[in-house]
N, C-alpha and C. Protein backbone atom coordinates (compact mmCIF):
# COMPACT_ATOMS: atom_id res chain seq x y z
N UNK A 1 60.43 -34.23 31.45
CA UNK A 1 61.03 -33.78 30.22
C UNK A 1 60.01 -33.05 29.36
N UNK A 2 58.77 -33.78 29.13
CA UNK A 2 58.01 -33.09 28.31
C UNK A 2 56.97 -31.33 28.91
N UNK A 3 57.06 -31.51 29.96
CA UNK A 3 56.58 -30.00 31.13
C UNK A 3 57.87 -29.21 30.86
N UNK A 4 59.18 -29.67 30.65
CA UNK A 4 60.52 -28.51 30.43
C UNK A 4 60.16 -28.39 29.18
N UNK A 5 59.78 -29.47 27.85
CA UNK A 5 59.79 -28.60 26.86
C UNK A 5 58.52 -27.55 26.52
N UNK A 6 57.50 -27.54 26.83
CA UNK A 6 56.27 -26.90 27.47
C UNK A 6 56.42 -25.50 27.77
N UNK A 7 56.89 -25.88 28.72
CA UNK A 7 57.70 -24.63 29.28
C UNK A 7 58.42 -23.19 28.41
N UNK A 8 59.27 -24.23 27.71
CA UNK A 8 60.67 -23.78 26.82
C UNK A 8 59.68 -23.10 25.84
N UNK A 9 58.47 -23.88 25.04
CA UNK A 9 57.80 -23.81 24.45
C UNK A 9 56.63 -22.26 24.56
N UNK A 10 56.34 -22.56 25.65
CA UNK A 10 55.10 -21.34 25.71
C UNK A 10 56.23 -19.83 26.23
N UNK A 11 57.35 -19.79 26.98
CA UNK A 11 58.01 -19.08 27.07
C UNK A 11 58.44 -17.91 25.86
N UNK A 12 59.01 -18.70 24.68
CA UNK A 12 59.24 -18.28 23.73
C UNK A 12 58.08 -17.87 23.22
N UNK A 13 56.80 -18.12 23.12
CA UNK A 13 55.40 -17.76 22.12
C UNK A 13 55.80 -16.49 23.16
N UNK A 14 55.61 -16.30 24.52
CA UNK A 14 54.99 -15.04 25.37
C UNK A 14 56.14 -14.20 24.68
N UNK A 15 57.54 -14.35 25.03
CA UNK A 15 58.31 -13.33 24.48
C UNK A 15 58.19 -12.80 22.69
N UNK A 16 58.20 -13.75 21.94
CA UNK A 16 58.15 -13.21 20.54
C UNK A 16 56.72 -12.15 20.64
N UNK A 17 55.44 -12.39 21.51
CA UNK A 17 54.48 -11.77 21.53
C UNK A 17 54.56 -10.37 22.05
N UNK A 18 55.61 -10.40 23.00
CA UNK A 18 55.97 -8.95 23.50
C UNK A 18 56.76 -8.27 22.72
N UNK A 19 57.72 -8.73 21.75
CA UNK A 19 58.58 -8.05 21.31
C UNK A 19 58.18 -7.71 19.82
N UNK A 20 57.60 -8.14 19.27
CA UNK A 20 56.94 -7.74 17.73
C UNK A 20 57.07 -6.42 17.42
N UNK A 21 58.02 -6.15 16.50
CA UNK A 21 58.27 -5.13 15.81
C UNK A 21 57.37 -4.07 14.97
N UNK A 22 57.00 -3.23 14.82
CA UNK A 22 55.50 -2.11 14.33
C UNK A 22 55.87 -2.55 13.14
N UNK A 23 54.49 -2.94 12.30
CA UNK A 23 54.66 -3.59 11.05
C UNK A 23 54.27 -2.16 9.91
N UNK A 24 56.24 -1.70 9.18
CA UNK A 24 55.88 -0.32 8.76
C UNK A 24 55.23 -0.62 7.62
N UNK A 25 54.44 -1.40 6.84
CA UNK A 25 53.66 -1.26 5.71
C UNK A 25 52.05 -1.30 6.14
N UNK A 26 51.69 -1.01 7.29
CA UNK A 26 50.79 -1.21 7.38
C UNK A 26 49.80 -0.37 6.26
N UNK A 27 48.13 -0.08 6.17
CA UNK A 27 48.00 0.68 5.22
C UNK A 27 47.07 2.24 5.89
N UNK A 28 47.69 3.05 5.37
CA UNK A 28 47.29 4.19 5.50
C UNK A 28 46.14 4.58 5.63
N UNK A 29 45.64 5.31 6.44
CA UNK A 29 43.52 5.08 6.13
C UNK A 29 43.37 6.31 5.23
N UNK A 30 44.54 7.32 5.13
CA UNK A 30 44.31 8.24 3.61
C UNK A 30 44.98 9.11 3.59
N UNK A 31 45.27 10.43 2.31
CA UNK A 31 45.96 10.97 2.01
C UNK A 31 46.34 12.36 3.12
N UNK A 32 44.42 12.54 2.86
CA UNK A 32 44.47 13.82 3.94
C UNK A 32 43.90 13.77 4.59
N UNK A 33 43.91 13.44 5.76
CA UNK A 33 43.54 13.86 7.50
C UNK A 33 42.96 14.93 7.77
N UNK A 34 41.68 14.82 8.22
CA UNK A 34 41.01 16.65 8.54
C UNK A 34 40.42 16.16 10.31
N UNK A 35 40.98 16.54 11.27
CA UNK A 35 41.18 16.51 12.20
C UNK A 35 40.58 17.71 13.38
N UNK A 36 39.58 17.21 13.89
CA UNK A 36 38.76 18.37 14.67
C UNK A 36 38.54 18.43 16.00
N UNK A 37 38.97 19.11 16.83
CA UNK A 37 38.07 18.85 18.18
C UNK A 37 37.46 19.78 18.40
N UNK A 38 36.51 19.71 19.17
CA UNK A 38 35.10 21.09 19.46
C UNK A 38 34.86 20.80 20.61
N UNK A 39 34.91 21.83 21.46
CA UNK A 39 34.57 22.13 22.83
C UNK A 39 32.99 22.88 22.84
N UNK A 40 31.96 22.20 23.58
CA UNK A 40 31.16 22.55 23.57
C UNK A 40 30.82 23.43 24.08
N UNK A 41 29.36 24.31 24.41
CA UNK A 41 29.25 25.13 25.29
C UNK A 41 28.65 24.45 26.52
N UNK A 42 27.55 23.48 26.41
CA UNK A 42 26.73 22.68 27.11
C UNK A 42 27.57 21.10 26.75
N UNK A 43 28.55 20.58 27.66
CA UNK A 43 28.46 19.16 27.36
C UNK A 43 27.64 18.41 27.23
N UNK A 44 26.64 18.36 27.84
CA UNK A 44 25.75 17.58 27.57
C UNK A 44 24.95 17.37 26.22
N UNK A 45 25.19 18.42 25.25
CA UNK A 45 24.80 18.13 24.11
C UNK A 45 25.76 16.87 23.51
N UNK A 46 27.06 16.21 23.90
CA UNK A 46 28.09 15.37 23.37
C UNK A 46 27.75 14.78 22.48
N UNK A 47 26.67 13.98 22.92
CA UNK A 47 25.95 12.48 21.77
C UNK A 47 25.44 13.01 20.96
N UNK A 48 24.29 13.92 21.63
CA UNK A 48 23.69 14.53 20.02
C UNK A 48 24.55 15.03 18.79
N UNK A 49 25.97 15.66 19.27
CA UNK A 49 26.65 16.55 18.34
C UNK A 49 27.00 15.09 17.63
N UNK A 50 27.35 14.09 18.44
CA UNK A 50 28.24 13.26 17.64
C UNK A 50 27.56 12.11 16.93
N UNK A 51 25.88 11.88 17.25
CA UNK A 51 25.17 11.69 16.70
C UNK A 51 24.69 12.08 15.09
N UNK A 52 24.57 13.52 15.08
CA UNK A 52 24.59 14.83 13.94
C UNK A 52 26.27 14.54 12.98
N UNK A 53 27.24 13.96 13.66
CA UNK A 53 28.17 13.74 13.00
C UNK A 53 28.17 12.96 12.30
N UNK A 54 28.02 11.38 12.73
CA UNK A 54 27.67 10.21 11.98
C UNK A 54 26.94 10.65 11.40
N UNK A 55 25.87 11.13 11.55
CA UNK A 55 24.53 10.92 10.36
C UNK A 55 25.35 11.94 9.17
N UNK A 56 26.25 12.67 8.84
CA UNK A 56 26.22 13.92 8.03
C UNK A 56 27.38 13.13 7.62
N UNK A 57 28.57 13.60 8.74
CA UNK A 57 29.78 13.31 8.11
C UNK A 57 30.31 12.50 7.19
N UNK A 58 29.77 11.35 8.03
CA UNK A 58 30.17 9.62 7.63
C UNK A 58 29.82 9.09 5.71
N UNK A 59 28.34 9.84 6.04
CA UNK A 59 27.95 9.49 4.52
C UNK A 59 28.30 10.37 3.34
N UNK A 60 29.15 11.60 3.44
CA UNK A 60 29.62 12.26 2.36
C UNK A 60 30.36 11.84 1.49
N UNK A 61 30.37 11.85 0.66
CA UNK A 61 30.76 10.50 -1.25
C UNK A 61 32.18 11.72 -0.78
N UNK A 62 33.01 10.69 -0.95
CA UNK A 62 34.71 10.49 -1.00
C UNK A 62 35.04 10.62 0.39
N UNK A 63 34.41 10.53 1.34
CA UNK A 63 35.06 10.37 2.57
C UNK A 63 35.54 8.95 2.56
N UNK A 64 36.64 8.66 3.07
CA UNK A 64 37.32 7.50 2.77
C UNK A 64 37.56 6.74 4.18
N UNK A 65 37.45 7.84 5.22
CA UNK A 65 37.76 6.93 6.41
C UNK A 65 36.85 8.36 7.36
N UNK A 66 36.73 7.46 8.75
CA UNK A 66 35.94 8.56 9.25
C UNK A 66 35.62 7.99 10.94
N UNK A 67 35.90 8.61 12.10
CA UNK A 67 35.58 8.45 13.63
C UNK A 67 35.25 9.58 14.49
N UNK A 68 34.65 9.28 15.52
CA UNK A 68 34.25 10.68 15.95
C UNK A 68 34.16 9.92 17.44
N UNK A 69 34.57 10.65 18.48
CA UNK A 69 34.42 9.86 19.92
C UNK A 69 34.93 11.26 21.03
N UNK A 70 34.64 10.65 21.97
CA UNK A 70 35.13 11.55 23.10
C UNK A 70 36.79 11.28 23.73
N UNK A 71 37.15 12.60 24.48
CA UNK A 71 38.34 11.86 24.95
C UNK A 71 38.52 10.61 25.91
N UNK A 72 39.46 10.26 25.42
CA UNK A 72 39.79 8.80 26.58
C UNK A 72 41.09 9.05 27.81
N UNK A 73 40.63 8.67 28.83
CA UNK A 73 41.14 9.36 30.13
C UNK A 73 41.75 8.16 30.43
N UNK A 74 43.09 8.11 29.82
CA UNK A 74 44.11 7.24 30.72
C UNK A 74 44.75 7.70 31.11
N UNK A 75 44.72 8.94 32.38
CA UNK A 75 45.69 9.52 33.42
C UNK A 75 47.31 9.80 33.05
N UNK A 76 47.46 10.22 32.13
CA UNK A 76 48.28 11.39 31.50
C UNK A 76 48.05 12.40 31.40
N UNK A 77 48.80 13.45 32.05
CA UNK A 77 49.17 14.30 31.88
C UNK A 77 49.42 15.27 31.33
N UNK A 78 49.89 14.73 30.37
CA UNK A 78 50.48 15.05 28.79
C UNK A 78 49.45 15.15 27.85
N UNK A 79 48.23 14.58 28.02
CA UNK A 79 47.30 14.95 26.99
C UNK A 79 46.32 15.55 27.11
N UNK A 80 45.76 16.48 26.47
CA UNK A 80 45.08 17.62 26.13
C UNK A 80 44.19 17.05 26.16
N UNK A 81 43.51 17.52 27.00
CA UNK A 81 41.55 16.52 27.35
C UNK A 81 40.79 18.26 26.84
N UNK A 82 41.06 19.14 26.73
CA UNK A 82 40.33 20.62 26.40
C UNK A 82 39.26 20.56 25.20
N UNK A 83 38.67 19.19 25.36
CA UNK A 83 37.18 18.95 23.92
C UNK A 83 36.68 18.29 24.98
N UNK A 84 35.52 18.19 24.19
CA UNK A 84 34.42 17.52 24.26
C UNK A 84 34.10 16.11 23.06
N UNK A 85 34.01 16.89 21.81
CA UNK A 85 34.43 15.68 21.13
C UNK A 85 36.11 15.67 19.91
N UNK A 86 36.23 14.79 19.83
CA UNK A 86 37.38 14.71 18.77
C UNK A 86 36.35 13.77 17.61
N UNK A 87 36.68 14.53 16.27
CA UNK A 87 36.60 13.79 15.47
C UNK A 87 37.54 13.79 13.79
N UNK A 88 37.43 13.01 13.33
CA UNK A 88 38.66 12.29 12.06
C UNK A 88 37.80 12.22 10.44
N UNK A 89 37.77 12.50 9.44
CA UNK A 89 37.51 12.41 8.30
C UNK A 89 38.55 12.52 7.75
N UNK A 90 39.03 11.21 6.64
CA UNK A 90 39.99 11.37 5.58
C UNK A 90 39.42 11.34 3.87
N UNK A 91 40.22 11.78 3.15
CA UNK A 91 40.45 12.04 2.11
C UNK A 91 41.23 11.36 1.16
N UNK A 92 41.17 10.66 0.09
CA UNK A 92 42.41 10.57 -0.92
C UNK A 92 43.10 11.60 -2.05
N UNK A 93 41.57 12.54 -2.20
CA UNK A 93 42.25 13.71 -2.59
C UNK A 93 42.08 15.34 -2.78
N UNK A 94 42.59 15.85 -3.05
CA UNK A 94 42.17 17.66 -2.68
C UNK A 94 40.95 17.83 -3.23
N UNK A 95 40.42 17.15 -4.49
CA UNK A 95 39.05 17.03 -4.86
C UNK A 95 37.91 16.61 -4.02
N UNK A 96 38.06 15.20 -3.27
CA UNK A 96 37.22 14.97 -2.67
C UNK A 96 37.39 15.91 -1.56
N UNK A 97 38.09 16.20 -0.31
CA UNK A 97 38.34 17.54 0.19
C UNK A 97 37.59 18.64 0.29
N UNK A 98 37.89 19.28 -1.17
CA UNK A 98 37.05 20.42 -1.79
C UNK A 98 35.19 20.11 -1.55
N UNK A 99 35.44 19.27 -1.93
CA UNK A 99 34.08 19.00 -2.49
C UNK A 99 33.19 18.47 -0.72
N UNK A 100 34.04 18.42 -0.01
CA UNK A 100 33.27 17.66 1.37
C UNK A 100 33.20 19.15 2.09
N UNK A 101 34.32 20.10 1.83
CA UNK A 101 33.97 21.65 2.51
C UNK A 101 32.64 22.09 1.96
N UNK A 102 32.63 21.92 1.14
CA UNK A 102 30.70 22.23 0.33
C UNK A 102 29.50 21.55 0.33
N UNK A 103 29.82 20.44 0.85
CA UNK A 103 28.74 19.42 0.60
C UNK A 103 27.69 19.78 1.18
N UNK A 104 26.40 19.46 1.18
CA UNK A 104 25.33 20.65 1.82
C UNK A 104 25.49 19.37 3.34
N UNK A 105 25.85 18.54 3.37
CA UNK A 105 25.31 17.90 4.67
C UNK A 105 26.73 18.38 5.82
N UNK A 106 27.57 18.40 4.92
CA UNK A 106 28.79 19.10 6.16
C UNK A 106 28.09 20.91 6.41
N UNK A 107 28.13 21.52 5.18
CA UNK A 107 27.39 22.71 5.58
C UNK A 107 26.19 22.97 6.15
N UNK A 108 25.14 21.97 6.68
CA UNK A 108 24.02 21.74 7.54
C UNK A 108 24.46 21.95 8.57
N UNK A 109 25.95 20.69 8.73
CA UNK A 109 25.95 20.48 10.58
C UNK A 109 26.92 21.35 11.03
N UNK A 110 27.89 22.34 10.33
CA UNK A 110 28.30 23.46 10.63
C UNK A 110 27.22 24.56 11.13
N UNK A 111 26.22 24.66 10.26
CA UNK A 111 25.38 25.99 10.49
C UNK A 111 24.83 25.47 11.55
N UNK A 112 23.96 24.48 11.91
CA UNK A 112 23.39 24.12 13.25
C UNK A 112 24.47 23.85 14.41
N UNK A 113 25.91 23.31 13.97
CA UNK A 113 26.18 23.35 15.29
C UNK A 113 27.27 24.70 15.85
N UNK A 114 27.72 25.18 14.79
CA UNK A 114 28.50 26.29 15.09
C UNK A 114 28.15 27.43 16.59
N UNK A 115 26.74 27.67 16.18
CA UNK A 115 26.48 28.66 17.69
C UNK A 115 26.64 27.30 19.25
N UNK A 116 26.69 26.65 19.02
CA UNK A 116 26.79 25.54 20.13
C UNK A 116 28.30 25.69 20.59
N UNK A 117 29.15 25.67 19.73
CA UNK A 117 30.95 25.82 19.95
C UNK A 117 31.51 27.15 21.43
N UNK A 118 32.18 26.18 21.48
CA UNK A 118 32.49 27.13 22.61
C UNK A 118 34.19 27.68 22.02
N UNK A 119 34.87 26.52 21.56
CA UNK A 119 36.23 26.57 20.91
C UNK A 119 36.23 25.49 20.00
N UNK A 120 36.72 25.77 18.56
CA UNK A 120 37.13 24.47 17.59
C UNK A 120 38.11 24.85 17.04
N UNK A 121 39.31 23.59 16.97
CA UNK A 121 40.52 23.22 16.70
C UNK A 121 40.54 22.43 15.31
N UNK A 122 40.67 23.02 14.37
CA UNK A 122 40.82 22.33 13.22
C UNK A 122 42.42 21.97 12.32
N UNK A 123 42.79 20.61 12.06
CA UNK A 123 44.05 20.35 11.45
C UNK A 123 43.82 19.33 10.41
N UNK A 124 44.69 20.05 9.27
CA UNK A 124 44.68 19.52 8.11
C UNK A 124 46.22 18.52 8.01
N UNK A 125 46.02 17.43 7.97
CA UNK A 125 47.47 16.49 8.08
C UNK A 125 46.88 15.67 6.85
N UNK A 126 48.21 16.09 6.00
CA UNK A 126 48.73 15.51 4.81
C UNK A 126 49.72 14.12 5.05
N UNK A 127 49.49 12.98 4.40
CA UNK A 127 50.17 11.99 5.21
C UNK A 127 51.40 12.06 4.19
N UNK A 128 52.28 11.50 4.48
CA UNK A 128 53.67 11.80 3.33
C UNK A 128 53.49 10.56 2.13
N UNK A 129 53.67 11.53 0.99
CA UNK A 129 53.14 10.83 -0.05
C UNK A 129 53.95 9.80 -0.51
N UNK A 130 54.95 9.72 -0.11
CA UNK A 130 56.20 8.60 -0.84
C UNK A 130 56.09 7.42 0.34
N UNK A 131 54.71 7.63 1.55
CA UNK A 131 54.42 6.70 2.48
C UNK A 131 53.02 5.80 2.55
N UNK A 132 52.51 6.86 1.49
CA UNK A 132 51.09 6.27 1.25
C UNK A 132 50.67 5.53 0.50
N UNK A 133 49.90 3.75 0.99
CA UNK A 133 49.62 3.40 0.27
C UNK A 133 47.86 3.34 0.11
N UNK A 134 47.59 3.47 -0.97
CA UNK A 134 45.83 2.89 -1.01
C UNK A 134 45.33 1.65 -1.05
N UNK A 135 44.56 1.12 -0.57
CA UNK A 135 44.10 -0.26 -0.74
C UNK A 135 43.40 -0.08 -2.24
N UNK A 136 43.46 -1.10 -2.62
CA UNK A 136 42.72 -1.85 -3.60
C UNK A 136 41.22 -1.89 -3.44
N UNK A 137 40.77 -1.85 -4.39
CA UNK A 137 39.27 -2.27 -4.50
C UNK A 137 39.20 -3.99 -4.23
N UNK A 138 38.69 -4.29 -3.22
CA UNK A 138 38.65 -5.75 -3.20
C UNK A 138 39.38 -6.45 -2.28
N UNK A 139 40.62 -5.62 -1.74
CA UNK A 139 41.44 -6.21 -0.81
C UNK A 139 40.86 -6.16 0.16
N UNK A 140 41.04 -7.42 0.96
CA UNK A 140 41.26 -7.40 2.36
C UNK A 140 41.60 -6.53 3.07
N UNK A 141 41.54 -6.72 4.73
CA UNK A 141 42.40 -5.76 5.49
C UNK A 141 42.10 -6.46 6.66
C-alpha cells in the first residue's frame, strides 16, 4: 500500500514538472535590445574579440544587461550559424542608448575591431512597453 502511494506520489511531482506553464510575468532584462552578430575575417581571433567585448562593453554606465558568446550547435537547421560571435547589450532608455553609441570604450572597440569584420548584423529590438517590467533597486531575482 505504501510503494502504490509512492508511486501515485512521485508520478504526479514528474508530470506537474513537465507540464508547467511559461511564467508570463517573468522580468524583462530591458527596454531596448541592441543585438549583434559579427562574422569574422580570421575565426580564430573569437576570444580575443569577445574578450575586447567584456572588457568595453559590459562596463559602460547604463548598460543594464549584457552577453556575448558563440553560436550553439544543436543540429537545426533552421538556425543561422553565419557568425562567429553573437552578442546582447540592453538598455532602459534612448538616453542611456545614445550615450553607449558614443561612449569612448564602445567607440575604441568599434575602431579596433571594425577592419577585422568580415559581415555585421546589427538589431535594435524595442521590447513592448505595456510588457515591460523593471526590477527594483533591491529586488531579488
Amino acid at each position: 500500500m505504501q510503494k502504490s502511494f509512492l508511486k501515485v506520489i512521485l508520478t504526479t511531482f514528474f508530470f506537474m514538472g513537465c507540464s508547467q506553464k511559461t511564467n508570463s510575468s517573468l522580468i524583462r532584462p530591458a527596454k531596448i535590445n541592441h543585438v549583434v552578430f559579427c562574422k569574422l575575417k580570421n575565426p580564430d581571433d573569437t576570444q580575443a574579440f569577445m574578450n575586447d567585448c567584456d572588457t568595453y562593453l559590459a562596463t559602460i554606465e547604463g548598460v543594464v544587461s549584457y552577453w556575448c558568446g558563440v553560436h550553439g550547435d544543436y543540429g537545426r537547421s533552421t538556425v543561422d550559424s553565419a557568425y562567429d560571435v553573437g552578442l546582447y547589450v540592453g538598455f532602459n532608455s534612448d538616453e542611456d542608448y545614445e550615450c553607449y553609441i558614443v561612449d569612448p570604450k564602445h567607440v575604441h572597440l568599434v575602431n579596433k575591431w571594425k577592419p577585422q569584420f568580415d559581415s555585421l548584423r546589427i538589431f535594435d529590438v524595442i521590447d513592448e512597453p505595456n510588457l515591460w517590467v523593471s526590477p527594483q533597486k533591491g529586488d531579488s531575482q
